[in-house]
Protein backbone atom coordinates (compact mmCIF):
# COMPACT_ATOMS: atom_id res chain seq x y z
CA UNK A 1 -54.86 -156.33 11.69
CA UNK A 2 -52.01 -158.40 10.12
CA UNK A 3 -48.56 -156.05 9.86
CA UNK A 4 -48.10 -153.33 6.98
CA UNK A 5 -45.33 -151.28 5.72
CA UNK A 6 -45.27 -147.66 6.27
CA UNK A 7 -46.67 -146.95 2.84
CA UNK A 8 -49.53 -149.31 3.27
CA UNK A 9 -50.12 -147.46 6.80
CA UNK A 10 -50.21 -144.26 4.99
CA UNK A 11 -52.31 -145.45 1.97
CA UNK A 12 -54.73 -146.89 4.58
CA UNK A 13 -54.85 -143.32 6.24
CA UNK A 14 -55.46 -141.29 3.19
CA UNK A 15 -59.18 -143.28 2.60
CA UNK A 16 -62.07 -141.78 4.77
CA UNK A 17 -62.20 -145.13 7.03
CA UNK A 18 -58.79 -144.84 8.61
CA UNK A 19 -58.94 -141.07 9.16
CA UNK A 20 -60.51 -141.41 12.32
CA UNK A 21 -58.30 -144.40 13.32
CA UNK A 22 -55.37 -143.02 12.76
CA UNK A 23 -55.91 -139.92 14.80
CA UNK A 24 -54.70 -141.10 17.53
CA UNK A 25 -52.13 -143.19 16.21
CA UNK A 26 -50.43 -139.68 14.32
CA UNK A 27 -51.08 -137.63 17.53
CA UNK A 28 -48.59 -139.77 19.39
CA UNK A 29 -46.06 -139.77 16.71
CA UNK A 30 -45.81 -136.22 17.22
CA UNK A 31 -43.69 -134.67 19.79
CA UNK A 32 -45.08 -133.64 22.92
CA UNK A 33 -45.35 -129.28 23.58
CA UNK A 34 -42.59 -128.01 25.78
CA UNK A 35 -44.19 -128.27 29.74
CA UNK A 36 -42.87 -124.44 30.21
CA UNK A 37 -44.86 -123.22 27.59
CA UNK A 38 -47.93 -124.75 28.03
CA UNK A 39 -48.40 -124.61 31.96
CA UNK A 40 -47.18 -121.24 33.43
CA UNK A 41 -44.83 -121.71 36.65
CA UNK A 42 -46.27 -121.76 39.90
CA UNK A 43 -46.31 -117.96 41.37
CA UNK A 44 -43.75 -117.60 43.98
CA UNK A 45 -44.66 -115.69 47.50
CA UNK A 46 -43.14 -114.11 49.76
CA UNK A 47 -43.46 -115.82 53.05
CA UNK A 48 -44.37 -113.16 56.29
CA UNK A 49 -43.03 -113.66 59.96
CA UNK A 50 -45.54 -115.04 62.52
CA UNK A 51 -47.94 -112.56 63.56
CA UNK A 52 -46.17 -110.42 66.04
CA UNK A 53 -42.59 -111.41 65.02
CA UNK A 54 -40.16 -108.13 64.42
CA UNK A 55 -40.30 -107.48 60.84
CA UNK A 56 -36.83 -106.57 59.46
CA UNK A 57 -35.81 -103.74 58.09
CA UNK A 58 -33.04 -101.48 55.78
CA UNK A 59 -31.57 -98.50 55.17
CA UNK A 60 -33.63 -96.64 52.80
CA UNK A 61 -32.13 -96.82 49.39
CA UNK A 62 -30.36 -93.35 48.15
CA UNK A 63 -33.55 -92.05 45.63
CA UNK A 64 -31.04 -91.84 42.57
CA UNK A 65 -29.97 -95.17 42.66
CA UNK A 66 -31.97 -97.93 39.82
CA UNK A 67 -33.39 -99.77 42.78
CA UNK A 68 -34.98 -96.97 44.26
CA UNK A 69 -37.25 -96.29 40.73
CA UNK A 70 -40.96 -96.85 40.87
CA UNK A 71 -42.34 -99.55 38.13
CA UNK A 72 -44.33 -97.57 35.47
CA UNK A 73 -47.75 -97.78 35.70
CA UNK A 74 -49.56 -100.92 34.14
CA UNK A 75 -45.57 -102.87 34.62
CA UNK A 76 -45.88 -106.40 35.89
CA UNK A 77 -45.65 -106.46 39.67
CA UNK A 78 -44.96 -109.02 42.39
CA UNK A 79 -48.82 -109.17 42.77
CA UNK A 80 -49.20 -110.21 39.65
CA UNK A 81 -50.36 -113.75 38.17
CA UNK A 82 -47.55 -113.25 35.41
CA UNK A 83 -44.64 -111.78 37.42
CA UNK A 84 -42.40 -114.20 39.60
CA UNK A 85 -41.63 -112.52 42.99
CA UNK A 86 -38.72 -111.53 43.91
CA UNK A 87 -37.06 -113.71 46.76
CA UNK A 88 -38.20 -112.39 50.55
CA UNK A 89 -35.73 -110.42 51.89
CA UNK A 90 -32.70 -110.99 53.81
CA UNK A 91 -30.74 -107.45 55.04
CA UNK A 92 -30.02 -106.93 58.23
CA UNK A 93 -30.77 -103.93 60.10
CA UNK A 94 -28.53 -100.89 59.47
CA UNK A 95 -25.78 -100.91 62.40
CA UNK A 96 -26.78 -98.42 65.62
CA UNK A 97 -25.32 -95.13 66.33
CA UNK A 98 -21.87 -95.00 68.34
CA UNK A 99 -22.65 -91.81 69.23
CA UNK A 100 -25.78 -89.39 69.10
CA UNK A 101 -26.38 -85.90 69.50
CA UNK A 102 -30.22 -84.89 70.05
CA UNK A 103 -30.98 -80.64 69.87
CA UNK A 104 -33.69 -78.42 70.57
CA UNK A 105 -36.03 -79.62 72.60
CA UNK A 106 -36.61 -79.83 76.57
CA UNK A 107 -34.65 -82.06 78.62
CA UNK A 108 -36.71 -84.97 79.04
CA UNK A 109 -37.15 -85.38 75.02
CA UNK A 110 -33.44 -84.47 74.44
CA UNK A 111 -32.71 -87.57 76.74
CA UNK A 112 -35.68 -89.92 75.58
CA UNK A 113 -35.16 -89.30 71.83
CA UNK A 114 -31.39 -89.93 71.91
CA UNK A 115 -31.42 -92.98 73.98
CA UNK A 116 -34.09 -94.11 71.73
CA UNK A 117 -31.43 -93.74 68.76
CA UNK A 118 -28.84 -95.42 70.56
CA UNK A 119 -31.14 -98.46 70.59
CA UNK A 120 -33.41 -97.62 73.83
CA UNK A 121 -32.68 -97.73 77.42
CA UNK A 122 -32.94 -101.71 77.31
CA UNK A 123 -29.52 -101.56 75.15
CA UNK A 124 -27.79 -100.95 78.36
CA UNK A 125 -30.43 -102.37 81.55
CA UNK A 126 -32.32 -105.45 81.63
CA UNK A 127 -34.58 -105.91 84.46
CA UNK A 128 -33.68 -106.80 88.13
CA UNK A 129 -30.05 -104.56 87.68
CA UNK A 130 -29.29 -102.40 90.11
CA UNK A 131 -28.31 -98.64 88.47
CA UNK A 132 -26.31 -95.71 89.28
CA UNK A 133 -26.44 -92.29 87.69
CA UNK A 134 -23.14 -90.51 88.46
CA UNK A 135 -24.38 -86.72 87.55
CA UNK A 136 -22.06 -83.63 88.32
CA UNK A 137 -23.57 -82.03 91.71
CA UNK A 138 -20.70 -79.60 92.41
CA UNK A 139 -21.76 -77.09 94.55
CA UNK A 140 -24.01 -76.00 96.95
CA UNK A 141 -24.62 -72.32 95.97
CA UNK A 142 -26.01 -72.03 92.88
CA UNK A 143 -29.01 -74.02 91.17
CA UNK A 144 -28.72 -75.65 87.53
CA UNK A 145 -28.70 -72.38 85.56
CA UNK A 146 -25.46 -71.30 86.39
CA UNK A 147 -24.57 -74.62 84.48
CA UNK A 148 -22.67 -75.94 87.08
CA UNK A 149 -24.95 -79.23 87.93
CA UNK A 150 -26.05 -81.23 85.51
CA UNK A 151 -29.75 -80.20 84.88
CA UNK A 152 -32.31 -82.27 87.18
CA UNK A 153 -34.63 -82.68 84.41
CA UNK A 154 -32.04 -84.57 82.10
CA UNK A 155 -30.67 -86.80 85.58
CA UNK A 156 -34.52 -87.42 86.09
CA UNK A 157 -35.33 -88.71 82.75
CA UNK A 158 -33.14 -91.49 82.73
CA UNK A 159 -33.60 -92.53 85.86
CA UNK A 160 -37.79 -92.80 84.51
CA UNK A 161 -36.00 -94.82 81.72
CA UNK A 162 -34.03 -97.71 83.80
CA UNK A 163 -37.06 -97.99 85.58
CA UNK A 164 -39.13 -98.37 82.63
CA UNK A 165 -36.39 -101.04 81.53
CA UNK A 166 -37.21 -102.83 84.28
CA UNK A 167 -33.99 -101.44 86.61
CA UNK A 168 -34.46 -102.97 90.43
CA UNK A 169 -33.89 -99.31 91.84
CA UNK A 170 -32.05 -96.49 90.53
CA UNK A 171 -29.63 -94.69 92.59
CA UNK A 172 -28.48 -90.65 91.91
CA UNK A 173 -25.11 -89.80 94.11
CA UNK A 174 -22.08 -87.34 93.80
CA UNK A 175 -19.34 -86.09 96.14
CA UNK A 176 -19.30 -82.49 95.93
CA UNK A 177 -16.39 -80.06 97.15
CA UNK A 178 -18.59 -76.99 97.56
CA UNK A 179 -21.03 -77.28 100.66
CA UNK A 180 -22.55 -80.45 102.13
CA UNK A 181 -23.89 -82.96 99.62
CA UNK A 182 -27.59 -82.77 101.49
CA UNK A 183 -27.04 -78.68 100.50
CA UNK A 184 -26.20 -79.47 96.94
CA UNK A 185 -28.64 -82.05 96.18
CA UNK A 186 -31.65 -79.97 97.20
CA UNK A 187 -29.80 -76.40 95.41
CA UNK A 188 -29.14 -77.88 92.50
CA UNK A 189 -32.82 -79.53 92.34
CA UNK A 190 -31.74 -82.95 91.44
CA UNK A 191 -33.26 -84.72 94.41
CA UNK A 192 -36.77 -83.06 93.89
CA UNK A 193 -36.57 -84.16 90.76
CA UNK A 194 -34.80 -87.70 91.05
CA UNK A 195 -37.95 -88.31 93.52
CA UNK A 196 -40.60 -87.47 92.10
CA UNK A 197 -38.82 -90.25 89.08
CA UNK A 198 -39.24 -92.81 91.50
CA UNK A 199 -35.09 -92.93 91.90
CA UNK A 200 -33.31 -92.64 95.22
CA UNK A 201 -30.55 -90.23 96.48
CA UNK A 202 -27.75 -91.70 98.47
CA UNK A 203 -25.26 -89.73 100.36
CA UNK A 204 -21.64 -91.04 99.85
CA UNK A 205 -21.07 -92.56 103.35
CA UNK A 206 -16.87 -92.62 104.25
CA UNK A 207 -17.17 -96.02 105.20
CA UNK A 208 -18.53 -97.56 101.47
CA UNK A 209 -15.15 -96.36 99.96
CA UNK A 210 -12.32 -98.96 99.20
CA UNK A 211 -8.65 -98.94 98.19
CA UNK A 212 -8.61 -100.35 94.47
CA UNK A 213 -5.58 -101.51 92.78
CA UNK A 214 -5.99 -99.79 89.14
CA UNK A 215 -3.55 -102.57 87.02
CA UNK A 216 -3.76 -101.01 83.94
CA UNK A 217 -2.91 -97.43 85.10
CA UNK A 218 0.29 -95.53 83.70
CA UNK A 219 0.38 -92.71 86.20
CA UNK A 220 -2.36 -93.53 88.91
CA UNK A 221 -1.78 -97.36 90.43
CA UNK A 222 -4.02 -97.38 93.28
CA UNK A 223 -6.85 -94.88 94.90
CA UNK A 224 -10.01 -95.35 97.31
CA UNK A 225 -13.18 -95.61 94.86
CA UNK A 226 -17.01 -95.23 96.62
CA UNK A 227 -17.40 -99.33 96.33
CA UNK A 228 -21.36 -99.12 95.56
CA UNK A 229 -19.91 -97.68 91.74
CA UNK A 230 -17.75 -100.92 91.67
CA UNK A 231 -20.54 -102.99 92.24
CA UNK A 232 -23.17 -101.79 90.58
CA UNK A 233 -24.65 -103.70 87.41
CA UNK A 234 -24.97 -100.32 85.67
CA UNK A 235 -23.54 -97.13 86.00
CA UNK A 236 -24.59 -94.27 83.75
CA UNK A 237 -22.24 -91.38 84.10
CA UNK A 238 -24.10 -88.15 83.23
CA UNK A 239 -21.39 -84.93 83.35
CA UNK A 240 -22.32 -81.26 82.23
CA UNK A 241 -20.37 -79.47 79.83
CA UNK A 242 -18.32 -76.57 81.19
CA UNK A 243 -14.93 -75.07 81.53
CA UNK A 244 -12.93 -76.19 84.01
CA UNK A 245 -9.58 -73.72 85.51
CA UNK A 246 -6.81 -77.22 85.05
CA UNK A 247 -8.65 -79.71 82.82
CA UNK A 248 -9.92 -77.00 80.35
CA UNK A 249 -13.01 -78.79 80.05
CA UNK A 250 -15.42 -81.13 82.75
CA UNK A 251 -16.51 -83.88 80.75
CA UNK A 252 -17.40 -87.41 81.08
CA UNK A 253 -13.89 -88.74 82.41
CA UNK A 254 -13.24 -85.09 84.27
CA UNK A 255 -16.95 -86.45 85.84
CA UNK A 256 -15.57 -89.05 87.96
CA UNK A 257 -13.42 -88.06 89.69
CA UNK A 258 -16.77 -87.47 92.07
CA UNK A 259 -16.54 -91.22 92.74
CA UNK A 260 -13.12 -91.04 94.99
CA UNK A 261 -11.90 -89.80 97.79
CA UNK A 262 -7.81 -88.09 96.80
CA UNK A 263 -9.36 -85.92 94.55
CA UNK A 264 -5.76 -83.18 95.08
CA UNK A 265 -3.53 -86.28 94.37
CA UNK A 266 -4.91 -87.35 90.85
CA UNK A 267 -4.85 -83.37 89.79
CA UNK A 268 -0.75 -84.59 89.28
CA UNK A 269 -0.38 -85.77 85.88
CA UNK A 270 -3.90 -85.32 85.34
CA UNK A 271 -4.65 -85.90 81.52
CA UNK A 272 -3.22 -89.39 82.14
CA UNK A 273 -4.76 -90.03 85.77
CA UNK A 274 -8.63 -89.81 84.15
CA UNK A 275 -7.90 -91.80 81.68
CA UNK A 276 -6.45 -94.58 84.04
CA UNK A 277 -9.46 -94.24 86.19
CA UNK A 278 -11.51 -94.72 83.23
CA UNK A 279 -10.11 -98.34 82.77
CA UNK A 280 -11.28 -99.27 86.22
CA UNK A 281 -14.66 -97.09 86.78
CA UNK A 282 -16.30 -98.05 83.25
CA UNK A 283 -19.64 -96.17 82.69
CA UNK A 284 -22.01 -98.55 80.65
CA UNK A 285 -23.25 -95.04 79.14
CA UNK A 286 -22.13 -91.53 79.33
CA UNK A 287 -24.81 -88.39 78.73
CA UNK A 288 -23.24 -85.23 78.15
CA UNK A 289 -25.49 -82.66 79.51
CA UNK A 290 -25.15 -79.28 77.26
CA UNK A 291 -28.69 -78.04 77.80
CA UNK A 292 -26.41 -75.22 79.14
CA UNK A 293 -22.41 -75.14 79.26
CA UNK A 294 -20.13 -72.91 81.14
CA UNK A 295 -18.50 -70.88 79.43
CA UNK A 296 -15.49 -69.77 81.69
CA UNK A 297 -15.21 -69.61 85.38
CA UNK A 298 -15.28 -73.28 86.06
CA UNK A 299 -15.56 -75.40 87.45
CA UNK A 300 -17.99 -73.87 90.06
CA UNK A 301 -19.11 -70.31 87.65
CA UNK A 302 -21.36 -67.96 89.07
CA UNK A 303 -22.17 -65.40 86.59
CA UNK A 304 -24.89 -66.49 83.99
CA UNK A 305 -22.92 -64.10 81.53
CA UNK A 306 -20.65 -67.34 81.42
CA UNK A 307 -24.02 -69.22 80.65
CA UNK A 308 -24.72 -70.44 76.69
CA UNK A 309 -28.07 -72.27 76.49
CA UNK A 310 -27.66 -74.94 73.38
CA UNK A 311 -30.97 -77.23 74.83
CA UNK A 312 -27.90 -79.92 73.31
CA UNK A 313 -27.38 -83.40 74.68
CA UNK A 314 -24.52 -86.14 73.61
CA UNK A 315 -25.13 -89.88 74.52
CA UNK A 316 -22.67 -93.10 73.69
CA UNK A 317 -21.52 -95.91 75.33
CA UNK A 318 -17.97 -94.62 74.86
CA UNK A 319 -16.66 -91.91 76.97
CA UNK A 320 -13.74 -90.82 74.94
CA UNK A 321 -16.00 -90.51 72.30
CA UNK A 322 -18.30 -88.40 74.04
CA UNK A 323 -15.67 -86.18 75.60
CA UNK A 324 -14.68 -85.89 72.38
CA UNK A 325 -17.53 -84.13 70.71
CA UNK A 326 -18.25 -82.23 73.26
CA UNK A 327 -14.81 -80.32 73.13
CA UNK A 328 -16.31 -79.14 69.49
CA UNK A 329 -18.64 -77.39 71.23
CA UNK A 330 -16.26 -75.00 72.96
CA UNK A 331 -14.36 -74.78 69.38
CA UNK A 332 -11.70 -77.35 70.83
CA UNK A 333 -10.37 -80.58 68.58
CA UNK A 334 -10.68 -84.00 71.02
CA UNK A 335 -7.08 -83.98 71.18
CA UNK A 336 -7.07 -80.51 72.84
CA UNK A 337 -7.89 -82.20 76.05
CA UNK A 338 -5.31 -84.18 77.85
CA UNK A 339 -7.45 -87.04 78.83
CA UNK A 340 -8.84 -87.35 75.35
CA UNK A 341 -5.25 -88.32 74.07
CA UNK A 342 -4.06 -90.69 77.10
CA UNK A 343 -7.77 -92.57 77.28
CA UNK A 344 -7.42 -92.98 73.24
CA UNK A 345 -3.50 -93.81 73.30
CA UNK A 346 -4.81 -96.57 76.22
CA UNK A 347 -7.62 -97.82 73.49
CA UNK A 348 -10.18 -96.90 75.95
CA UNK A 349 -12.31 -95.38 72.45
CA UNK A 350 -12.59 -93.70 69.73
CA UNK A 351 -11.39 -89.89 69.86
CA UNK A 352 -11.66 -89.45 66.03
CA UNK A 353 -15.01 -88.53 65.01
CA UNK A 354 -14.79 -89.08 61.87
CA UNK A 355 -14.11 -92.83 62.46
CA UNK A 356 -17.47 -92.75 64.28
CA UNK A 357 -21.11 -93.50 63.34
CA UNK A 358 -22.80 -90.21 65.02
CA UNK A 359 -26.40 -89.44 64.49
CA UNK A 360 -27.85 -85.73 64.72
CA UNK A 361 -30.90 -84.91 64.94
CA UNK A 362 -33.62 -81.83 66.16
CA UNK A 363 -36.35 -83.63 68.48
CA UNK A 364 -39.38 -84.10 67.47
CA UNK A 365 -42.09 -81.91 69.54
């Protein structure tokens, strides 16, 4: 077809012959339909972990806040072919507990429930480790409901836990100054109990204990520690709350004082002498045992009229943090306690609980 103007082409349209010619020709004159609105975007998924991988999780969202509303019913979803999904996501799991306090239930679910919160037993023993539990086995005349001795039942269920963590063998050991520690151990029913556990009691022979140099110490610069605590990949320190005559309270740091030998020498200047033992014997976890306390009368008590029963149990990895709960629980502030204030002046924890992520809880039968 030889070349026409624009007004012949449109002539030439207009007559019935170059309708169906020009078709074509007028379609691609005319601009092409946005892409967006004639294909709809490709859905977008969000992409699961591998089978078996840990799926993460978040704090639940506060019910009053707009992200926490449910869609009406019949509003576009995720699932749906016209709703783009919202990217997969990213948060992080809500920080763990510093400190947890489990109540009301028996001993063994007071310790496995609160462990559980502090991230489980694995937190603090991986498998092969060698572990001691450091309870308080004071005396040699009266069994664990004069709440002297820390209760067998809690001292048992952690040693089942490090063994379920995979713990090469779990020792139980204490030095106590009333009676002969093979007396105590079977009064206070801690070894029936520690055995039948699968754990192992050791008596604290003379000969393991060594003169340590304590550098960071203020007041206490050198004393002869049992050297199986020293050397041990774990040690779980596991106290009962009670009054004690000098200290006002046996606690966590009071607790280890088990593990030496000068026990009349570090009663000088004691608020500050725990606290620098506490910077060389560091307990990887610290159970305070307040299934019963002692009321008055301590350390050694004898008259269950000085008995409460609070079925109550305080777990962290920091000592001055546990010591300092547990003084609420005679009506006593942290810094009522000597040893509280030195260990916290030394930075050895947190003594301020309201500085402190704490966790309470009733178990759950």
């Amino acid at each position: 077809m030889p070349p026409m103007t624009r007004r012949e082409f449109v002539k030439w349209a207009g007559t019935g012959l170059g309708v169906v010619a020009a078709g074509p020709l007028l379609a691609a004159c005319e601009p092409s339909p946005a892409t967006s609105a004639a294909t709809p975007p490709p859905a977008t998924s969000t992409q699961l972990p591998p089978t078996g991988s840990p799926r993460p999780t978040s704090a639940p969202t506060n019910a009053s806040s707009p992200s926490a509303h449910t869609a009406p019913a019949g509003s576009p979803t995720a699932a749906s072919p016209t709703a783009t999904a919202a990217p997969a996501s990213s948060a992080t799991p809500a920080p763990l507990p510093e400190l947890v306090v489990a109540r009301a239930g028996e001993p063994e679910a007071l310790v496995r429930q609160a462990i559980a919160a502090l991230g489980g037993m694995q937190r603090f023993v991986t498998a092969g480790q060698d572990v001691i539990i450091k309870p308080n086995i004071c005396v040699a005349y009266h069994t664990y409901e004069y709440a002297a001795t820390t209760n067998p039942w809690v001292v048992a269920a952690l040693v089942k836990l490090c063994l379920e963590a995979g713990a090469r063998r779990v020792r139980v050991m204490d030095s106590p100054f009333g009676g002969t520690a093979q007396e105590a151990y079977a009064k206070s029913g801690i070894q029936e109990q520690v055995a039948a556990a699968g754990g192992q009691m050791e008596f604290m022979a003379s000969f393991k204990y060594v003169k340590t140099q304590i550098p960071q110490g203020h007041s206490l610069h050198t004393t002869d520690i049992y050297g199986d605590i020293l050397k041990a990949d774990v040690l779980i320190n596991v106290p009962i709350a009670k009054n004690h005559s000098l200290a006002r309270l046996t606690l966590g740091m009071k607790n280890l004082m088990g593990v030496i030998v000068d026990r009349p020498a570090i009663h000088s200047s004691l608020g500050q002498r725990l606290a620098d033992l506490s910077t060389i014997v560091r307990p990887a976890l610290t159970v305070v045992d307040a299934t019963r306390i002692l009321l008055a009368n301590g350390p050694t008590g004898g008259s269950l009229n000085d008995v409460k029963k609070l079925d109550t149990l305080i777990a962290s990895p920091d000592i001055v943090a546990a010591d300092s709960y547990a003084a609420t629980l005679f009506g006593l502030r942290p810094t009522d306690l000597d040893y509280v204030r030195a260990a916290a002046a030394m930075g050895l924890g947190q003594s301020d609980l309201s500085q402190l992520r704490i966790q309470e809880f009733s178990v759950v039968a």
